[in-house]
Protein backbone atom coordinates (compact mmCIF):
# COMPACT_ATOMS: atom_id res chain seq x y z
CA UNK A 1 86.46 -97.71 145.38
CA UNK A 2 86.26 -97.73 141.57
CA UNK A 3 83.30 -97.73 140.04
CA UNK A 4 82.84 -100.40 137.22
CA UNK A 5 82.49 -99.19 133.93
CA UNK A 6 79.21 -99.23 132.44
CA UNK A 7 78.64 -102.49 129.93
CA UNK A 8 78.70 -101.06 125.94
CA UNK A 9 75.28 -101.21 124.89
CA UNK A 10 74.70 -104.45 122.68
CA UNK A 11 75.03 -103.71 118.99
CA UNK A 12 72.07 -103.73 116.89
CA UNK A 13 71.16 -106.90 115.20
CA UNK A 14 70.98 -106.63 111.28
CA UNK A 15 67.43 -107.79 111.04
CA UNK A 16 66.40 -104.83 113.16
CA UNK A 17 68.20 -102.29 111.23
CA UNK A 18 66.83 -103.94 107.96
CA UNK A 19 63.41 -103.62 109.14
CA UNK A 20 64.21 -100.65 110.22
CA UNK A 21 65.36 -99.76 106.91
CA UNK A 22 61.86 -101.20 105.58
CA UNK A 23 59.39 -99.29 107.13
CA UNK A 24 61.26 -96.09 105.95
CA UNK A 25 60.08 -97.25 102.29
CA UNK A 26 56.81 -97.01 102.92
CA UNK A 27 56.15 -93.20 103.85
CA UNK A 28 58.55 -92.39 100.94
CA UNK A 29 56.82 -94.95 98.37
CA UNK A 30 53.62 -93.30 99.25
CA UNK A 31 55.30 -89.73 98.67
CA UNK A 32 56.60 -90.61 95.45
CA UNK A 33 52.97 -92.11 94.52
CA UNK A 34 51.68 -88.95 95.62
CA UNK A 35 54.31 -86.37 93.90
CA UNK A 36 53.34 -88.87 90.69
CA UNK A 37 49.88 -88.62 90.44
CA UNK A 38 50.10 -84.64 90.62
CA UNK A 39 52.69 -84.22 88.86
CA UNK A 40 50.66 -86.68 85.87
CA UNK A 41 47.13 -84.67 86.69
CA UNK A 42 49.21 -81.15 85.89
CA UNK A 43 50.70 -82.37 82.78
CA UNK A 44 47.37 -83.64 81.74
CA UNK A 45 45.83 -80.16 81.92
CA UNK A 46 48.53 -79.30 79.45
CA UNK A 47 47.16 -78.35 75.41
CA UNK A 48 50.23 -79.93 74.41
CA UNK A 49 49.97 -83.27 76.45
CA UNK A 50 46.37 -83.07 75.69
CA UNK A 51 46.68 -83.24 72.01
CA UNK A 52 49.31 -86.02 72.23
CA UNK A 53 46.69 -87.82 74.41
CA UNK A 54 43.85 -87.22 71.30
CA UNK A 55 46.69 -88.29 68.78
CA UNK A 56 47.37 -91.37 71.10
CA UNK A 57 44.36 -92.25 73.30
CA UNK A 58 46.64 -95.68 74.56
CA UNK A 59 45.64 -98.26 72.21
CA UNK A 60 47.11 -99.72 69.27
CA UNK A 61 45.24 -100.84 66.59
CA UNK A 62 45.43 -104.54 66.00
CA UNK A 63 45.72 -106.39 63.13
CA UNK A 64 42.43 -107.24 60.88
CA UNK A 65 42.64 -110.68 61.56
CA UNK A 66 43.20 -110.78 65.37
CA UNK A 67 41.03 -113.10 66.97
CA UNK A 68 38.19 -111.46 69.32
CA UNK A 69 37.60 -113.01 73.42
CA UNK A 70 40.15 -115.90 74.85
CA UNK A 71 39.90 -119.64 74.26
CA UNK A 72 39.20 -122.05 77.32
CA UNK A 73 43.14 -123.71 76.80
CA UNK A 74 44.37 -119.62 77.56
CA UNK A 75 42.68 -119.50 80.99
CA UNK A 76 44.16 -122.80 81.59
CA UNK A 77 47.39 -121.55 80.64
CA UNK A 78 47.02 -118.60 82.38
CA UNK A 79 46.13 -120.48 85.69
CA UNK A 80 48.96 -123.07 85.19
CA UNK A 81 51.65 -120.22 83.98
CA UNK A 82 50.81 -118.44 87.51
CA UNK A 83 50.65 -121.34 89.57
CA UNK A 84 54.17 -122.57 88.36
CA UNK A 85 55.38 -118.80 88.86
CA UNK A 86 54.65 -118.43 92.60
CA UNK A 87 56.20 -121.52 93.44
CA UNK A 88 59.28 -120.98 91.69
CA UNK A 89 59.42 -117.44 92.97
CA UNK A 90 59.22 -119.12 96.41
CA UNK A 91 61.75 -122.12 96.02
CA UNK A 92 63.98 -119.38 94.36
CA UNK A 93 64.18 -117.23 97.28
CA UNK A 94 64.33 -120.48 99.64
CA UNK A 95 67.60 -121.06 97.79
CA UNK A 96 69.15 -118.19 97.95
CA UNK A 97 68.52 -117.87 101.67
CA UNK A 98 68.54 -121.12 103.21
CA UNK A 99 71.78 -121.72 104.51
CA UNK A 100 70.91 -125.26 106.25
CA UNK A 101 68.98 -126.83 103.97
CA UNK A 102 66.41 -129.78 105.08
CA UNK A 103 67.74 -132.42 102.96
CA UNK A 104 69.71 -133.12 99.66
CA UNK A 105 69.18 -135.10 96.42
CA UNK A 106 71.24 -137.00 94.69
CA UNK A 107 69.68 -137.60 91.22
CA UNK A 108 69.43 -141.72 90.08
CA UNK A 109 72.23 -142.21 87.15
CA UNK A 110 70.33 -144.77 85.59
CA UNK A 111 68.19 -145.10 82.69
CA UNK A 112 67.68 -142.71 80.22
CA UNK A 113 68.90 -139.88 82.52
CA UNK A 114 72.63 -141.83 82.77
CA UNK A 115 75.72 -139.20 82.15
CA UNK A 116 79.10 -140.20 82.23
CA UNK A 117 79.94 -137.47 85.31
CA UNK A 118 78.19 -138.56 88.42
CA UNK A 119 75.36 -136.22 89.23
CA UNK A 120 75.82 -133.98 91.58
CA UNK A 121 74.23 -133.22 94.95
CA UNK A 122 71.64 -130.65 95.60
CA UNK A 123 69.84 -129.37 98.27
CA UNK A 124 65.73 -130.23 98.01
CA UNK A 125 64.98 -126.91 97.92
CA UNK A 126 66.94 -126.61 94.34
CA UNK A 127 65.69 -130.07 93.21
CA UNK A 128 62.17 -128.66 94.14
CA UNK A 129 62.98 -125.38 91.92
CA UNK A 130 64.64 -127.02 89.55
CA UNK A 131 61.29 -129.12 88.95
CA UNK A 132 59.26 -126.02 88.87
CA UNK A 133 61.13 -124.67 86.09
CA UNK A 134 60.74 -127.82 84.43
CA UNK A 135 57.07 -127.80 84.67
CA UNK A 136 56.98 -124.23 83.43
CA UNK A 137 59.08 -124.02 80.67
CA UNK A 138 57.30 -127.37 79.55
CA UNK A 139 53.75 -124.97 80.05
CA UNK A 140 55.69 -122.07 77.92
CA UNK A 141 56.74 -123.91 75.14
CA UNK A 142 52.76 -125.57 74.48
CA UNK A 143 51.40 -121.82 75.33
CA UNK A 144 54.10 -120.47 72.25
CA UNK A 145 52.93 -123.61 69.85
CA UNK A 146 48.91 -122.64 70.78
CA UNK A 147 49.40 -118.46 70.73
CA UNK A 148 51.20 -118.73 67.08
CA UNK A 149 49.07 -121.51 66.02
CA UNK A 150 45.79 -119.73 66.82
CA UNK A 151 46.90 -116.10 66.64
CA UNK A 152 46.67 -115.06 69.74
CA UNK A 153 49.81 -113.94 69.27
CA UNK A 154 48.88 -110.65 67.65
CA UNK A 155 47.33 -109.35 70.64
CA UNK A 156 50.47 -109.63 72.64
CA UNK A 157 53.21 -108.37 69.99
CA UNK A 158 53.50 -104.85 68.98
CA UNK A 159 53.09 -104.89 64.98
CA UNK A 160 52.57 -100.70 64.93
CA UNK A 161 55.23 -98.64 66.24
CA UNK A 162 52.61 -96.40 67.21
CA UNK A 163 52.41 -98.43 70.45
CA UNK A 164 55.21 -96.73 72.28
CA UNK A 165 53.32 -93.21 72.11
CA UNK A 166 50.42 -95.12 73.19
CA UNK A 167 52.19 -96.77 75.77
CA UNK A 168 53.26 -93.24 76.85
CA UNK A 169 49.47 -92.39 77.09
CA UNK A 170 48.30 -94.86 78.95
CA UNK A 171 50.57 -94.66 82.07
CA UNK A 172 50.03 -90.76 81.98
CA UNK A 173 46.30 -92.08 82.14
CA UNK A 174 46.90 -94.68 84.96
CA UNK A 175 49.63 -92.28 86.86
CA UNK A 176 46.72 -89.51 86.88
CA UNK A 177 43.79 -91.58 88.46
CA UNK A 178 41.98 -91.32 85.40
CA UNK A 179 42.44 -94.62 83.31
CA UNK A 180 42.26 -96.19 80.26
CA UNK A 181 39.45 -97.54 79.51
CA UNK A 182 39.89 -101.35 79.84
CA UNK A 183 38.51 -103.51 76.94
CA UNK A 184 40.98 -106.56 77.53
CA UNK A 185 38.14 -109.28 75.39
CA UNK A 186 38.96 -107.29 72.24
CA UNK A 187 42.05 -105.40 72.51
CA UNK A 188 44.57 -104.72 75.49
CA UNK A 189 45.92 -100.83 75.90
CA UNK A 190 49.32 -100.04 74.23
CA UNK A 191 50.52 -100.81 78.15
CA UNK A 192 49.17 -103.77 78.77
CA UNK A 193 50.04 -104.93 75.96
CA UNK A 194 54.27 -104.60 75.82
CA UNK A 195 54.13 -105.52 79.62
CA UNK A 196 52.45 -109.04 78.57
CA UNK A 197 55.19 -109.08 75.51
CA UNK A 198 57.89 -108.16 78.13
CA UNK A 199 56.76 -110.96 80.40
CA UNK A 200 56.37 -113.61 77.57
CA UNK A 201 59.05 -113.13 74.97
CA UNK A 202 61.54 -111.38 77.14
CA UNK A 203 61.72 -111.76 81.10
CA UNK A 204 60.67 -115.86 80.49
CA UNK A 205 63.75 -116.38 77.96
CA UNK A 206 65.91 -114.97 80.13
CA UNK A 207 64.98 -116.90 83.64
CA UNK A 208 65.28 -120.01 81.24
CA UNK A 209 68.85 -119.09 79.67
CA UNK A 210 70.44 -117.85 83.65
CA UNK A 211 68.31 -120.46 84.81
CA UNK A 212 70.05 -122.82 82.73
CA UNK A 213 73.35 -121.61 83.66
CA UNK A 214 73.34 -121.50 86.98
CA UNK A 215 71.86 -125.43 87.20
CA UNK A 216 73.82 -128.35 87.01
CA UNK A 217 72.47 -128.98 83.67
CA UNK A 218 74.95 -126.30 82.41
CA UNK A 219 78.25 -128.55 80.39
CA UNK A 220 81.40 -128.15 83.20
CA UNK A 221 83.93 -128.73 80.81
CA UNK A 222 83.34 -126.39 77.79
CA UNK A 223 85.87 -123.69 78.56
CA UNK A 224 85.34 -121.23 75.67
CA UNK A 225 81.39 -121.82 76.05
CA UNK A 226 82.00 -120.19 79.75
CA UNK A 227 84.49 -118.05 78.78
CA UNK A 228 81.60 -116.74 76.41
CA UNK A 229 78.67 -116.34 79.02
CA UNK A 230 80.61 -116.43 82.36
CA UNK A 231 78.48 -117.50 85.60
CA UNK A 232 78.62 -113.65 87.09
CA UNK A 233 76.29 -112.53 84.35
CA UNK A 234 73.52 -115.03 84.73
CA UNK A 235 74.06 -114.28 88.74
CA UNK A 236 73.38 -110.98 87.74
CA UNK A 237 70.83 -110.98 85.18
CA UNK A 238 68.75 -113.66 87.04
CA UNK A 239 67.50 -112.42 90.04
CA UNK A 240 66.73 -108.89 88.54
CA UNK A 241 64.24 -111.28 86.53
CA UNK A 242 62.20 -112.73 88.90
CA UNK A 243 62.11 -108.99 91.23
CA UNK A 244 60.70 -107.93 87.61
CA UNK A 245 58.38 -110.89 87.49
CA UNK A 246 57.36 -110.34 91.60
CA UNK A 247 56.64 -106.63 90.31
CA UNK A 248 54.60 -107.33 87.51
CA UNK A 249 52.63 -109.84 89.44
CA UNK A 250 51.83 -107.00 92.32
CA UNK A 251 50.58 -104.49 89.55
CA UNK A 252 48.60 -107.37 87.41
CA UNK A 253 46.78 -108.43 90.44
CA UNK A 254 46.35 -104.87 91.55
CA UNK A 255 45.11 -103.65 88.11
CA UNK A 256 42.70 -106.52 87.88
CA UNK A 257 40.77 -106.25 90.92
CA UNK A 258 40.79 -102.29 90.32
CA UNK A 259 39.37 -101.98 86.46
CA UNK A 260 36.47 -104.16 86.81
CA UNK A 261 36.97 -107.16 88.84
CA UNK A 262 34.59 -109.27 88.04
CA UNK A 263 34.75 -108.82 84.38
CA UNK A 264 38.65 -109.15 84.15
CA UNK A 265 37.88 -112.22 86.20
CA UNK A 266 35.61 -113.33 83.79
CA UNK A 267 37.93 -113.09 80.43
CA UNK A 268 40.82 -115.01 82.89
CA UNK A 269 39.08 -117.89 84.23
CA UNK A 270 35.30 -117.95 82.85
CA UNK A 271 36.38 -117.09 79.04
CA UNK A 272 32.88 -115.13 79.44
CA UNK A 273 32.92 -111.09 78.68
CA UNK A 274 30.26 -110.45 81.51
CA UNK A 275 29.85 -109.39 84.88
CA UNK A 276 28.78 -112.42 86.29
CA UNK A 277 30.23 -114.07 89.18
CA UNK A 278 31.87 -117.53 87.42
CA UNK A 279 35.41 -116.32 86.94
CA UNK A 280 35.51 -114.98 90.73
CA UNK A 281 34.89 -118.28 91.62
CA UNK A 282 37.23 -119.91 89.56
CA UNK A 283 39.58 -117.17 90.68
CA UNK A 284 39.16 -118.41 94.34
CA UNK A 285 39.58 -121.89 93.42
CA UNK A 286 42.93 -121.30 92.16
CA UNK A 287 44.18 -119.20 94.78
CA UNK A 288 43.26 -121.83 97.23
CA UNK A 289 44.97 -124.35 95.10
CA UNK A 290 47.93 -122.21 95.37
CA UNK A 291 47.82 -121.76 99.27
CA UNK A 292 47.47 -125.22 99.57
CA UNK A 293 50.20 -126.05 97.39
CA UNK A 294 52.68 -123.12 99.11
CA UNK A 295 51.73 -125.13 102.60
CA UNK A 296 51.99 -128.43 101.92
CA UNK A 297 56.02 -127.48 100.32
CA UNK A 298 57.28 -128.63 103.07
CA UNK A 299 60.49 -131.78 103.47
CA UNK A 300 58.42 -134.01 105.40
CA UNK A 301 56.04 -133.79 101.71
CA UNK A 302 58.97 -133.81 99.60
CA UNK A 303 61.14 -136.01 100.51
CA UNK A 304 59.29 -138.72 99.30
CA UNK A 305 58.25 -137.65 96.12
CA UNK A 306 62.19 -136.68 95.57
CA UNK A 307 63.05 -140.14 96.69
CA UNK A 308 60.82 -140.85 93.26
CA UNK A 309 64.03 -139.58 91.10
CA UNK A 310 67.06 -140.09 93.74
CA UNK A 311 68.30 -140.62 96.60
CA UNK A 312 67.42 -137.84 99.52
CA UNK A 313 69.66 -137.77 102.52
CA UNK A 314 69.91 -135.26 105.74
CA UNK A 315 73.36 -134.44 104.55
């Protein structure tokens, strides 16, 4: 008798071998940290890299007239600019990888809002998104009119091109354990401070313009304005953006908690330079706020407050 031939072992399934993939990058991220912080404690002991380090200690000097401490409207923003973020970093993601979404919106042509195409239909994830943004970019643009209106600005924008060396300095400081010394109510470290300029006057301008793009907002019918920034590049500039955004959010949070919590907590959300325990409080009140919110996103919650705007159907 002929024996049956054994049954092929079932192939893999691809989330497997991508988690499989994931835990991998955690024994080599923590090698790499490791090989880092050596390799930045060696260089330190250096007389060359020491005397760049007494040249450039990792701060910038700012302007005479820069304003000292934060204003209460600058936690607010702060709170609001972060609470806008995580969401849309969310919704994003839910749009790229929800292949079945909930429910779809059909914006109301009526009103003030009337085109002459018929608006098109989106799933509630993107309407959702697409409100986000709104939100936030209408939070930017009073945060740009308050920061240049009170100078504030000036502690955010490099105005010394020493602030690359210093820059330099201060990551050799944080990659060797043995930081900068954090003074955020007066001045930020050369680091700190083109990250923040990064995050403000770069990375925002450019989820706004591919943001822009890839909506339906963008004009259909203006060929040489395509022709001129084709879809493919915002596709490819925009997600890059909010990794960068997810990244900086990971090393903010981890930075703040790490330097002096409750102090750092203090300048965010108690405008107070103390020690005290207000601005943790007001910290946990906003993350709270923000779980709350991330739960309650949910189509059973949003289709009627899309039904507000348009039409919402299953399909």
């Amino acid at each position: 008798m002929t024996r049956p031939a054994a049954s092929a072992a079932p192939p893999s399934k691809p989330s497997t071998r991508r988690w499989f993939k994931l835990v991998w990058i955690i024994p080599v991220s923590l090698a790499v940290l490791v090989a880092s912080v050596l390799a930045a404690q060696w260089l330190r002991e250096l007389a060359p890299v020491r005397a760049f380090m007494d040249q450039y200690p990792g701060e910038s000097t700012l302007p005479a007239d820069a304003p000292v401490g934060f204003p209460a409207w600058l936690a607010w923003q702060h709170f609001l600019s972060s609470f806008f973020l995580l969401l849309i970093i969310r919704t994003g993601w839910n749009v790229r990888t929800n292949r079945r979404p909930a429910a779809y919106w059909t914006r109301r042509n009526t009103g003030l809002l009337r085109t002459k195409n018929p608006p098109l239909r989106i799933s509630l994830d993107l309407w959702l998104h697409l409100s986000l943004d709104a939100l936030w970019v209408l939070n930017g643009l009073v945060f740009y009119v308050l920061i240049f209106s009170t100078g504030q600005w000036t502690r955010i924008v490099p105005v010394h091109w020493d602030v690359f060396p210093n820059a330099l300095s201060a990551a050799l400081q944080y990659a060797s354990l043995n930081w900068p010394t954090e003074n955020g109510w007066v001045n930020y470290n050369a680091l700190q401070l083109l990250a923040y300029f990064s995050v403000v006057f770069i990375a925002s301008p450019l989820a706004l313009i591919t943001g822009l793009r890839l909506s339906g907002a963008w004009p259909r019918n203006t060929t040489r304005l395509n022709a001129l920034y084709p879809l493919r590049v915002a596709r490819a500039v925009h997600l890059p953006v909010m990794y960068f955004f997810v990244a900086f959010i990971v090393v903010h949070v981890t930075l703040v908690l790490s330097t002096g919590a409750l102090r750092n907590l203090n300048h965010m959300y108690a405008v107070r330079n103390d020690e005290s325990w207000v601005g943790f409080w007001f910290f946990a009140a906003s993350v709270v706020v923000m779980v709350v919110a991330w739960v309650l996103m949910r189509p059973v919650v949003l289709r009627p407050i899309a039904a507000l705007t348009g039409s919402v159907s299953r399909r």
